[in-house]
Protein backbone atom coordinates (compact mmCIF):
# COMPACT_ATOMS: atom_id res chain seq x y z
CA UNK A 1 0.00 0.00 0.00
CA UNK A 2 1.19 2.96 -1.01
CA UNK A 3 1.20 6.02 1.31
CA UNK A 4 -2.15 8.11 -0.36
CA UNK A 5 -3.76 5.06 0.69
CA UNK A 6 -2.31 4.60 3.93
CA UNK A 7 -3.38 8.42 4.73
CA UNK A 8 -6.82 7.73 3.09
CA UNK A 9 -8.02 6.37 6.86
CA UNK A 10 -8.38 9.23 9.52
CA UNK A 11 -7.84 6.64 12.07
CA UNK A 12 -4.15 6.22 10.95
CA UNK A 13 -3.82 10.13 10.01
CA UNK A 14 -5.19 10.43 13.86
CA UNK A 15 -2.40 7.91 15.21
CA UNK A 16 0.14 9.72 13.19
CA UNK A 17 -0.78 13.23 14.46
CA UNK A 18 -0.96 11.67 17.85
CA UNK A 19 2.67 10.22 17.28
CA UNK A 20 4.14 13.44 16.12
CA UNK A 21 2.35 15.70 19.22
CA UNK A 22 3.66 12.97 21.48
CA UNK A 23 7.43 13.32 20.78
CA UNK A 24 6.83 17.18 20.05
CA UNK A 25 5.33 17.39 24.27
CA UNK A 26 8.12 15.25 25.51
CA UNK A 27 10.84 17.52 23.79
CA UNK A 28 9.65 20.92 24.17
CA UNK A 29 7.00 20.74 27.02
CA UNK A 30 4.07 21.80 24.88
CA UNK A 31 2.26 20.17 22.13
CA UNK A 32 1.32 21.56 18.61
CA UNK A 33 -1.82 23.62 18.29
CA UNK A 34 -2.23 22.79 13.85
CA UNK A 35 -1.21 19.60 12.08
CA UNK A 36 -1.77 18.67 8.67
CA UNK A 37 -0.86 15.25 7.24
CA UNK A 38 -0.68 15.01 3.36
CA UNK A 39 0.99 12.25 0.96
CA UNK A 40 3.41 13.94 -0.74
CA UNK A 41 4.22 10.80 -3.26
CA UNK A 42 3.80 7.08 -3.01
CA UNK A 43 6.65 7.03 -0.62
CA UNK A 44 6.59 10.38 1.64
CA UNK A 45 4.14 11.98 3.58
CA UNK A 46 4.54 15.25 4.93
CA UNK A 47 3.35 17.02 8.56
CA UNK A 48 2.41 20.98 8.54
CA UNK A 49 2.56 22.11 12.19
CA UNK A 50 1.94 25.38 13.59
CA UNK A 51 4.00 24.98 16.84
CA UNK A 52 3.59 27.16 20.35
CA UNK A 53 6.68 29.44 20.93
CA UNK A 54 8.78 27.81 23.68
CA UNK A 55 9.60 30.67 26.33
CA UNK A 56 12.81 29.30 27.00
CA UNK A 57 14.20 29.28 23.12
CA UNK A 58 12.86 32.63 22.77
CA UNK A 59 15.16 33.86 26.00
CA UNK A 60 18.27 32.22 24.49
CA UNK A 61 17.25 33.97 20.97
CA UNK A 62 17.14 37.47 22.47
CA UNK A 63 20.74 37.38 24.38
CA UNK A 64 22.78 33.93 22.85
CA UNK A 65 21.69 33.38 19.16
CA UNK A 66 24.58 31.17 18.35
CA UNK A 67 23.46 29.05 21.41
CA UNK A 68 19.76 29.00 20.57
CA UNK A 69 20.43 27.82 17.04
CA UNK A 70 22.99 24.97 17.79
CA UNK A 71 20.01 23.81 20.86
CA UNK A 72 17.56 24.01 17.70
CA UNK A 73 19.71 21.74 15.53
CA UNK A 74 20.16 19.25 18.36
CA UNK A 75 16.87 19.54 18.95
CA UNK A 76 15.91 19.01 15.51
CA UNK A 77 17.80 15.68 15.52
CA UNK A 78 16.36 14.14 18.22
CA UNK A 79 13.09 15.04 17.09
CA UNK A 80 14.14 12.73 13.92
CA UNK A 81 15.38 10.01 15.57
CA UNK A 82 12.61 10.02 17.61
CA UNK A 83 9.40 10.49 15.44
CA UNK A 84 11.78 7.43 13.27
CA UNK A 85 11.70 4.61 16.04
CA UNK A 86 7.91 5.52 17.29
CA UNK A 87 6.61 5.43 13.70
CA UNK A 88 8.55 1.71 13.67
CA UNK A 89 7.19 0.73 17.02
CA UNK A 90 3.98 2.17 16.64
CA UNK A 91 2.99 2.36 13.10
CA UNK A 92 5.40 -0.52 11.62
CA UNK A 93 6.73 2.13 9.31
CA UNK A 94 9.91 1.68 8.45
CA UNK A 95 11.37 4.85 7.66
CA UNK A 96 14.41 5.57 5.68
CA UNK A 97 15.06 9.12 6.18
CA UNK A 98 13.01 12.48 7.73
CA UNK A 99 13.61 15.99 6.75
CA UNK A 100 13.17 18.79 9.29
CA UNK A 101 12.69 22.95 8.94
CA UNK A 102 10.88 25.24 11.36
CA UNK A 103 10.04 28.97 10.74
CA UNK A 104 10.49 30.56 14.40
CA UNK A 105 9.11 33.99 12.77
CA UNK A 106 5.45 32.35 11.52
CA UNK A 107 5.79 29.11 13.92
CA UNK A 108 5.25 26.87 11.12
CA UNK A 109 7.12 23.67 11.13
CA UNK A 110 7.62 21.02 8.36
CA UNK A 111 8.39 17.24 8.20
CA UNK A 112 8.49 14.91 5.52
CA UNK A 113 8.61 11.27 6.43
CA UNK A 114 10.54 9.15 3.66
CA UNK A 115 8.97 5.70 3.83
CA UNK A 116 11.32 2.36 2.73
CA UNK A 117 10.30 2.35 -1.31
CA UNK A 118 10.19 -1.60 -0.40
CA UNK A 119 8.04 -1.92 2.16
CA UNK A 120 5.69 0.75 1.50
CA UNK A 121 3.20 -2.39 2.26
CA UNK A 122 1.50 -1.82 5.65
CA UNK A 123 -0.01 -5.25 7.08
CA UNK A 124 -3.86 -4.72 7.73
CA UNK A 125 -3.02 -4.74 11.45
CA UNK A 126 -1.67 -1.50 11.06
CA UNK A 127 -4.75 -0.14 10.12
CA UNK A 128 -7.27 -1.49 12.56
CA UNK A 129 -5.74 -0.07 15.61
């Protein structure tokens, strides 16, 4: 199954969402308020999120800029490796690679999941839980 039909049931677009919010609360402290899951191709499906402004970021902006941006990139990386294993454990997904950007100035984030071209073939389990 490709990954338009995978994202063709709102109960797996739901789990999804509920995966990304998950790993977004545990890193940051606050979940998303927008999210927005479209196929991008048969392989990659892509996450629109409007995030909430961590208070904490935005202090480190203001005085240590250099600091703030290398906390965003590690940041960013966990976020990757993380939203890669729970999509494994949770969705059997098997991802092979995730691309990351956020817009601090609009709050807009983007992620586009890069399923294995292989096994693009969810079981049925996957989509009855």
């Amino acid at each position: 199954m490709s990954i338009p039909a995978l994202l063709a049931s709102n109960e797996v677009k739901k789990r999804l969402a509920r995966c990304y919010n998950d790993i977004h609360k545990e890193l940051y402290g606050v979940g998303v308020t927008q999210l927005k899951i479209e196929a991008v191709n048969e392989t990659m499906m892509m996450f629109l999120v409007k995030h909430q402004r961590v208070s904490a970021l935005k202090a480190l902006e203001e005085n240590y800029p250099e600091l703030k941006q290398s906390v965003d990139a590690a940041l960013h990386q966990e976020f990757k490796r993380k939203i890669e294993w729970k999509l494994a454990q949770e969705m059997q997904l098997n991802v092979s690679g995730v691309l990351r950007d956020y817009d601090p100035r609009s709050g807009w984030a983007c992620t586009v999941i890069i399923a294995d071209a292989e096994d693009c073939e969810p079981d049925e389990s996957r989509m009855s839980h």
